[in-house]
Protein backbone atom coordinates (compact mmCIF):
# COMPACT_ATOMS: atom_id res chain seq x y z
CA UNK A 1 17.80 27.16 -62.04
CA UNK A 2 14.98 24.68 -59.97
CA UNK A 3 17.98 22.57 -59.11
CA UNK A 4 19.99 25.37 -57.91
CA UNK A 5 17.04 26.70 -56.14
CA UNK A 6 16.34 23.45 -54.49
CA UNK A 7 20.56 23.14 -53.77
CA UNK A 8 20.18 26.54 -51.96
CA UNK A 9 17.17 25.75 -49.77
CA UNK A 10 18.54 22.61 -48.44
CA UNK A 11 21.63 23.77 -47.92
CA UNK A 12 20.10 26.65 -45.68
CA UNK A 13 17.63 24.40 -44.01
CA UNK A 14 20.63 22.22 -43.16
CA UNK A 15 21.13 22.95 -38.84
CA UNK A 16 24.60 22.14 -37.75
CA UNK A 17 24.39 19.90 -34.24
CA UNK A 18 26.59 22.29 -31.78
CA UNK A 19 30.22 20.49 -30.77
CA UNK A 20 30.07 18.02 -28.85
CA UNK A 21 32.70 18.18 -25.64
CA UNK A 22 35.07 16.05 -25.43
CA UNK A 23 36.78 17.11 -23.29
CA UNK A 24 34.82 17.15 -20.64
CA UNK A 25 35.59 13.91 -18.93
CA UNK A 26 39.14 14.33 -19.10
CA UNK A 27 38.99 17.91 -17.55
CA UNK A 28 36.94 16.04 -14.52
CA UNK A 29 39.12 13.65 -14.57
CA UNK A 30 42.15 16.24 -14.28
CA UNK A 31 40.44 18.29 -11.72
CA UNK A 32 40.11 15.15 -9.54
CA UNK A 33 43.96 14.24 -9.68
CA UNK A 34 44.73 17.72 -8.99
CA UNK A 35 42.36 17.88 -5.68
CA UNK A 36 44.63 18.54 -2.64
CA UNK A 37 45.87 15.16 -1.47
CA UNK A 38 45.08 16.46 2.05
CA UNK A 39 41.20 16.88 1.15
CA UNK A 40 40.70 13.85 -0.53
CA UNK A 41 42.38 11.81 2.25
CA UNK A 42 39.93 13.93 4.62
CA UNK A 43 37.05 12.59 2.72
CA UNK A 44 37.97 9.36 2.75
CA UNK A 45 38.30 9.71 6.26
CA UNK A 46 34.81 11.16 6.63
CA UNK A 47 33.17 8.59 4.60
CA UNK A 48 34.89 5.23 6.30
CA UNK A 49 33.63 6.70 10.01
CA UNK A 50 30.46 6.69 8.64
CA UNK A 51 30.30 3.36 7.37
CA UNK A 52 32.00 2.28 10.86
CA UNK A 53 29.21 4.21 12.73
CA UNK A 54 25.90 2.96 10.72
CA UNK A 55 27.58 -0.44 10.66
CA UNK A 56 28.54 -1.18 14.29
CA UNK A 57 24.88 -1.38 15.50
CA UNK A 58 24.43 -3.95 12.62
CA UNK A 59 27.61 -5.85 13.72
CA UNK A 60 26.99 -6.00 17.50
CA UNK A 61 23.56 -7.70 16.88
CA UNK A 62 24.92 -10.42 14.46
CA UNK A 63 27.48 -10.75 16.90
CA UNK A 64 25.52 -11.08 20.09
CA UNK A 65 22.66 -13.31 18.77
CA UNK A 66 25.41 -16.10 18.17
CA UNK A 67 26.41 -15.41 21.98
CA UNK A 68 25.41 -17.55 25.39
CA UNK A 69 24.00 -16.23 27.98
CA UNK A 70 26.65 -15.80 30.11
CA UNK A 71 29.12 -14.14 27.37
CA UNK A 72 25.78 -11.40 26.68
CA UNK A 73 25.76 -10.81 30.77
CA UNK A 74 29.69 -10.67 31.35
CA UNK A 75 31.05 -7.66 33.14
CA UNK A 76 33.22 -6.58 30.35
CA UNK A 77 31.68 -8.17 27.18
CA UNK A 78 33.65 -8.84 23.91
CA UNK A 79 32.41 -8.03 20.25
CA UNK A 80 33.07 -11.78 19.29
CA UNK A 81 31.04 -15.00 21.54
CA UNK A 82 34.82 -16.40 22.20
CA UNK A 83 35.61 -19.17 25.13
CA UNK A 84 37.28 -16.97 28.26
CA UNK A 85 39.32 -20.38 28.98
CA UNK A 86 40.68 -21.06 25.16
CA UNK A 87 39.98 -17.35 23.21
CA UNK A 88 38.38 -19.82 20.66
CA UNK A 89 34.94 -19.24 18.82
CA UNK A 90 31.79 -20.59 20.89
CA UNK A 91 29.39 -18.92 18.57
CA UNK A 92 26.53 -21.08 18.42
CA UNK A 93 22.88 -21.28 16.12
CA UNK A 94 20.95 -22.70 18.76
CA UNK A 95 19.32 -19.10 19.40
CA UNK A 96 18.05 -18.47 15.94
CA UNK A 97 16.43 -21.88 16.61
CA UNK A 98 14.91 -21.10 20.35
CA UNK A 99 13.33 -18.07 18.44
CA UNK A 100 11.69 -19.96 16.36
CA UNK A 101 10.10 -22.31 18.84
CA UNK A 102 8.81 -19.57 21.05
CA UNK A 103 5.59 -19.44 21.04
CA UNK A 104 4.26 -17.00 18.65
CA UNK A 105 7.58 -15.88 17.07
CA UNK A 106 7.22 -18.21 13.78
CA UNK A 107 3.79 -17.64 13.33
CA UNK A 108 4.25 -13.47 13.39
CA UNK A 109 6.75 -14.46 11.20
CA UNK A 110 4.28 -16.07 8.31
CA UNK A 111 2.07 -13.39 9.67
CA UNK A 112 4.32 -10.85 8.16
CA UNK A 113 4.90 -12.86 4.79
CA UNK A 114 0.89 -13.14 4.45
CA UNK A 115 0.54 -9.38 4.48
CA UNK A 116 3.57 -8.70 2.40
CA UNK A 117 2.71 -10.92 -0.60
CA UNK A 118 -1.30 -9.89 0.09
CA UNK A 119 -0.80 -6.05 0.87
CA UNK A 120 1.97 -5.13 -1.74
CA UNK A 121 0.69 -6.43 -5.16
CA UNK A 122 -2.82 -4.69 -4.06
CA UNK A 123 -1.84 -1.45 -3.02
CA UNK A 124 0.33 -1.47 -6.60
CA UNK A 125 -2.65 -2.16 -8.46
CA UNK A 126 -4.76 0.43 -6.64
CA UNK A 127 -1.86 3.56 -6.23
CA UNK A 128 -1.27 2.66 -10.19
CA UNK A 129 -4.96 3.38 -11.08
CA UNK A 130 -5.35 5.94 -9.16
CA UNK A 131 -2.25 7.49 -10.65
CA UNK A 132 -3.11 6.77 -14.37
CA UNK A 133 -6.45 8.55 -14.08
CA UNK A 134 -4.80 11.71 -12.07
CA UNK A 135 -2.88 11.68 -14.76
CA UNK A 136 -4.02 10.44 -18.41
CA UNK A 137 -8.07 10.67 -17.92
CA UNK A 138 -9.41 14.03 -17.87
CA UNK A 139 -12.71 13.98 -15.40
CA UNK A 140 -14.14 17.08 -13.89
CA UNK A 141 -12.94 18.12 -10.56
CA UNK A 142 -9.86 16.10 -11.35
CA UNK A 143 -6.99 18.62 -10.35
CA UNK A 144 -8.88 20.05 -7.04
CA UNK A 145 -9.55 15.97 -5.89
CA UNK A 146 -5.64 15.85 -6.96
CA UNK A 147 -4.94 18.54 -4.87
CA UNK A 148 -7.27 16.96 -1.87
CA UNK A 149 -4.91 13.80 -2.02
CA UNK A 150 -1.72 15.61 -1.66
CA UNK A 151 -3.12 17.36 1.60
CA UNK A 152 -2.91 14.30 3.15
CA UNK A 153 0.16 14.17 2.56
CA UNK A 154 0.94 17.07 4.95
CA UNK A 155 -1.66 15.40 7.67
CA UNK A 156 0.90 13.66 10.33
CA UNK A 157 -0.32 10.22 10.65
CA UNK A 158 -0.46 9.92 14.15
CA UNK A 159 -3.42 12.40 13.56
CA UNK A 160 -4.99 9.88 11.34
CA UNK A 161 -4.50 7.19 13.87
CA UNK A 162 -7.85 7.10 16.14
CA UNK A 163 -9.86 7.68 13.37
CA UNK A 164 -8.52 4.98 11.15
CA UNK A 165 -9.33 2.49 14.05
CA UNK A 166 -12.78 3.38 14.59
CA UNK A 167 -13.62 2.88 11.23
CA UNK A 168 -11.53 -0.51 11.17
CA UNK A 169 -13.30 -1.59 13.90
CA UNK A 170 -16.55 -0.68 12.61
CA UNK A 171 -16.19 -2.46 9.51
CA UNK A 172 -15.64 -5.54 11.53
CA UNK A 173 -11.29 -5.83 10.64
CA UNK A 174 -10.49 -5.11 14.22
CA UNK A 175 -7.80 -7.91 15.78
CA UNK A 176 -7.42 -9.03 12.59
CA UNK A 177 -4.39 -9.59 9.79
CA UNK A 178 -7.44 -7.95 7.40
CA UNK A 179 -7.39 -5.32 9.67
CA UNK A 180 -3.72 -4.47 8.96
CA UNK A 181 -3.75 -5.10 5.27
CA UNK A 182 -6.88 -2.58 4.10
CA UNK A 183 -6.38 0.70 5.49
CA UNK A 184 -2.78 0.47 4.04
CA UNK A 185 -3.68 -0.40 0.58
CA UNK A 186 -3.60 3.00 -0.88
CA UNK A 187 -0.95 5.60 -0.56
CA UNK A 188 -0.76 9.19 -1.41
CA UNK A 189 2.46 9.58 -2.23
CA UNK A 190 2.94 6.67 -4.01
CA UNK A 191 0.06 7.85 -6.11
CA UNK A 192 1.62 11.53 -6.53
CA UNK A 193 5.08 9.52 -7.88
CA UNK A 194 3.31 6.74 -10.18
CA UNK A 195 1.30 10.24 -11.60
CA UNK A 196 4.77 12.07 -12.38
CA UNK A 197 5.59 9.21 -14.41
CA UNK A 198 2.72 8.90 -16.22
CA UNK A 199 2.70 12.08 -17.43
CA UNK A 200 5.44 11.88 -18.88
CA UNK A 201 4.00 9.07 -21.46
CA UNK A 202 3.86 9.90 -25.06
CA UNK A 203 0.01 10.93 -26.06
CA UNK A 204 0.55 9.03 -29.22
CA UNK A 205 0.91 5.78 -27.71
CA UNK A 206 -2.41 6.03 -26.49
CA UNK A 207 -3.95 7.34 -29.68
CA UNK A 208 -2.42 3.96 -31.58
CA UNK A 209 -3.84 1.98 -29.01
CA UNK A 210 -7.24 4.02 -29.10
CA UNK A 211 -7.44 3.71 -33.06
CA UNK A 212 -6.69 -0.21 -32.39
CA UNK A 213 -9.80 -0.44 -30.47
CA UNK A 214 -7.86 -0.42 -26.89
CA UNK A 215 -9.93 1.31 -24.47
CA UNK A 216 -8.57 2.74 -21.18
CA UNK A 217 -8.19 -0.36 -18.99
CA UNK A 218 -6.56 -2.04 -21.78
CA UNK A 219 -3.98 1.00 -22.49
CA UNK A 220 -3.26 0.98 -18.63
CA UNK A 221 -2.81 -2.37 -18.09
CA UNK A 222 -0.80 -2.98 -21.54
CA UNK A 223 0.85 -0.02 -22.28
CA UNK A 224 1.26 2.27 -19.53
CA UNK A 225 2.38 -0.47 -16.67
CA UNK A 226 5.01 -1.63 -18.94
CA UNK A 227 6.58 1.65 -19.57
CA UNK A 228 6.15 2.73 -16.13
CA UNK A 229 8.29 -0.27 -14.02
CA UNK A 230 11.33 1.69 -13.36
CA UNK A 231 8.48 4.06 -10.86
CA UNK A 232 6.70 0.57 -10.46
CA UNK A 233 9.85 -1.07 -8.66
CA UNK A 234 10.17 1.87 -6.49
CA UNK A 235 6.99 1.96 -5.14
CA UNK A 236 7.47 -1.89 -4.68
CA UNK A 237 10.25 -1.95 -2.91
CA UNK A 238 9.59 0.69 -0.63
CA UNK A 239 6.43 -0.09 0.74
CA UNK A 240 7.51 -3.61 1.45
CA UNK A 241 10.39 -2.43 3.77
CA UNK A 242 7.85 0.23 5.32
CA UNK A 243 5.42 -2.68 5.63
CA UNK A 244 8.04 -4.99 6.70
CA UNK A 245 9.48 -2.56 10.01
CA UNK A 246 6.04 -1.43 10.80
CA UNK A 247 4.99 -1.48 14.53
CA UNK A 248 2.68 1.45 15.35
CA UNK A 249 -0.62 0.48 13.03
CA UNK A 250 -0.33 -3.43 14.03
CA UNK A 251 0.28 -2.70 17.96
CA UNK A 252 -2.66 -0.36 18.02
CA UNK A 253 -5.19 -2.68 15.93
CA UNK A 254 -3.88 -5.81 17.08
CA UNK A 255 -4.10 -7.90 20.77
CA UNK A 256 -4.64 -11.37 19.69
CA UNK A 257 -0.90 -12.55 19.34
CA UNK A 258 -1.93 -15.13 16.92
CA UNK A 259 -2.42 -12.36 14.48
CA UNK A 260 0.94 -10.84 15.22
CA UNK A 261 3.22 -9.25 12.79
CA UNK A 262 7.15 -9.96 13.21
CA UNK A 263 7.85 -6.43 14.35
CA UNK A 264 5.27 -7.41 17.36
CA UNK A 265 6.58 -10.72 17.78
CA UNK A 266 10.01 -8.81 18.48
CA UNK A 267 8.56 -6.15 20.74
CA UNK A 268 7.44 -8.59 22.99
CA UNK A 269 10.50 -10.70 23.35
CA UNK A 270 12.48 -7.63 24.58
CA UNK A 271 9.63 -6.60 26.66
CA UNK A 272 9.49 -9.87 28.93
CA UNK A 273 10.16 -10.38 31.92
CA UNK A 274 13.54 -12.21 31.98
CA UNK A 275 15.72 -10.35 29.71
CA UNK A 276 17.57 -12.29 27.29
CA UNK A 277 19.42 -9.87 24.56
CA UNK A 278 20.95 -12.74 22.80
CA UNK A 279 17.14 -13.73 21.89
CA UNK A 280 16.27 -10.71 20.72
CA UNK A 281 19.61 -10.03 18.38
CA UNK A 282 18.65 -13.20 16.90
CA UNK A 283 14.96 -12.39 16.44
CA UNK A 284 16.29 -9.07 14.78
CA UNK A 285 18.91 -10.59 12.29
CA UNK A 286 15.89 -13.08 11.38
CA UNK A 287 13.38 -9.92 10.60
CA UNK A 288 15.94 -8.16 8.77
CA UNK A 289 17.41 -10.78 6.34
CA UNK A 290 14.72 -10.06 3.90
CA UNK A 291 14.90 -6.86 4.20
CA UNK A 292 18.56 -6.70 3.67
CA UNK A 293 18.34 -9.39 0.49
CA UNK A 294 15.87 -7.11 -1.05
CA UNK A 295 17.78 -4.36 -0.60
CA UNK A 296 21.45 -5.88 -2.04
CA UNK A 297 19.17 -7.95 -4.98
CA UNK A 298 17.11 -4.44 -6.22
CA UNK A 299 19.04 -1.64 -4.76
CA UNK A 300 20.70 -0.46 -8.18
CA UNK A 301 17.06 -0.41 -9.28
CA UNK A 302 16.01 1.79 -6.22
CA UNK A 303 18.48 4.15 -7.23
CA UNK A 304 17.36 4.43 -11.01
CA UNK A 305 13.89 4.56 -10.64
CA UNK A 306 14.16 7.46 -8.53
CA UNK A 307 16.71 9.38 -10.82
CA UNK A 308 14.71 8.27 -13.71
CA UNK A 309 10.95 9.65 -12.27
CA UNK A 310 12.94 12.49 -10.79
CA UNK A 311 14.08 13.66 -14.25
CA UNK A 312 11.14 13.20 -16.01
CA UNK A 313 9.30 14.81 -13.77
């Protein structure tokens, strides 16, 4: 009778998992053949002249900054540096290296290297702290300081601008590469996205490290920065192309062009006095190789990262 008993109770307790679909893929999959041919051909259409438009700017400046001077200054110029006398290639690399000897050029160049490899790894560490303790360390006034951090989100920055060189200047970073690097080092939305993803951490992970004798700088730093690269490589990524392409912070704290960033370096090589295009397209192609290698090396991870904090937050 126990047995039977027993038999019964498992048997109810017993949930059946609902059916899986099966199907579903192959319906998509149907739906898609049996699109209109005329609408997919449209979109095809509609996605190919937008790859021609956002690629043509790109093209033109590779193009032109393997171009002489007089093929950039010609009446009716062609999209390939080509001899008029022989329709032959007379692409040449000598501009990339007149760039680099200008005065200035290759040092905004290391410039710009100096503040990515200084600026990026410390505004990580920083944004990720701040993050973890919005998120995982309960403090009084946490939530309203929370909320004071996400206001400045909705401050435009050119409102922040005079006021973030007075105090630069007052702390003695004016003119300076130091100057560029610290009032940059913390970000509010990078801290609102790092906190989204730590929240979503397991509270027993913490307790296991807790009853191991971890306290909270060794649960950050071991278990929650692990866990947390996917939001990590975003935040990475991102600010170093920001960082990369900015002009407005270093033109209005910098004048000393031996502290110039590349972005500078550029502006004031199309600014001169004798205009030479073909220097400038090469300056451009050189300041946007790394951007574009970053991009084509960690762009699947980009993508992820964001889908993956966006759905667990």
């Amino acid at each position: 009778m126990s047995a039977a008993r027993t038999a019964d109770a498992v048997e109810t307790a017993v949930v059946t998992a609902p059916p899986t679909d099966l199907a579903a893929p192959r319906r998509r999959r149907q739906r898609r053949r049996d699109a209109p041919i005329a609408l997919r051909a449209t979109a095809h259409v509609l996605l190919i002249g937008g790859v021609v438009v956002a690629l043509a700017p790109f093209v033109w400046m590779v193009a032109t900054s393997f171009k002489q001077p007089q093929d950039v200054f010609t009446p009716t110029p062609g999209l390939l540096p080509t001899d008029a006398r022989t329709g032959q290639w007379a692409g040449t690399f000598a501009n990339y290296l007149q760039v680099l000897d200008l005065g200035g050029f290759a040092v905004a160049l290391l410039n710009s290297v100096i503040v990515a490899v200084v600026l990026i790894p410390g505004k990580l560490l920083l944004d990720a702290l701040a993050a973890y303790a919005f998120a995982r360390i309960p403090f009084p006034g946490r939530d309203a300081l929370f909320l004071v951090v996400l206001a400045t989100i909705m401050v435009p920055g050119i409102a922040l601008l005079i006021p973030k060189v007075f105090v630069t200047q007052e702390l003695g970073m004016g003119d300076s590469l130091a100057g560029v690097i610290v009032p940059s080092l913390v970000s509010a939305f990078d801290i609102f996205l790092l906190r989204q993803f730590f929240l979503t951490l397991p509270g027993e992970l913490e307790e296991a490290a807790m009853i191991d004798g971890a306290g909270r700088l060794r649960i950050f730093w071991s278990v929650a920065l692990p866990l947390a690269k996917p939001a990590l490589a975003v935040v990475t990524i991102t600010s170093f192309i920001f960082h990369w392409n900015e002009l407005l912070w270093p033109l209005v704290i910098l004048s000393d062009q031996d502290a110039y960033t590349l972005p500078l370096a550029l502006q004031a090589l199309a600014a001169g006095r004798v205009a030479q295009p073909h220097l400038v397209m090469a300056g451009a192609v050189i300041a946007v190789m790394p951007v574009i290698g970053i991009f084509l090396v960690f762009g699947r991870r980009i993508l992820d990262g964001i889908q993956l904090t966006g759905l667990k937050s």
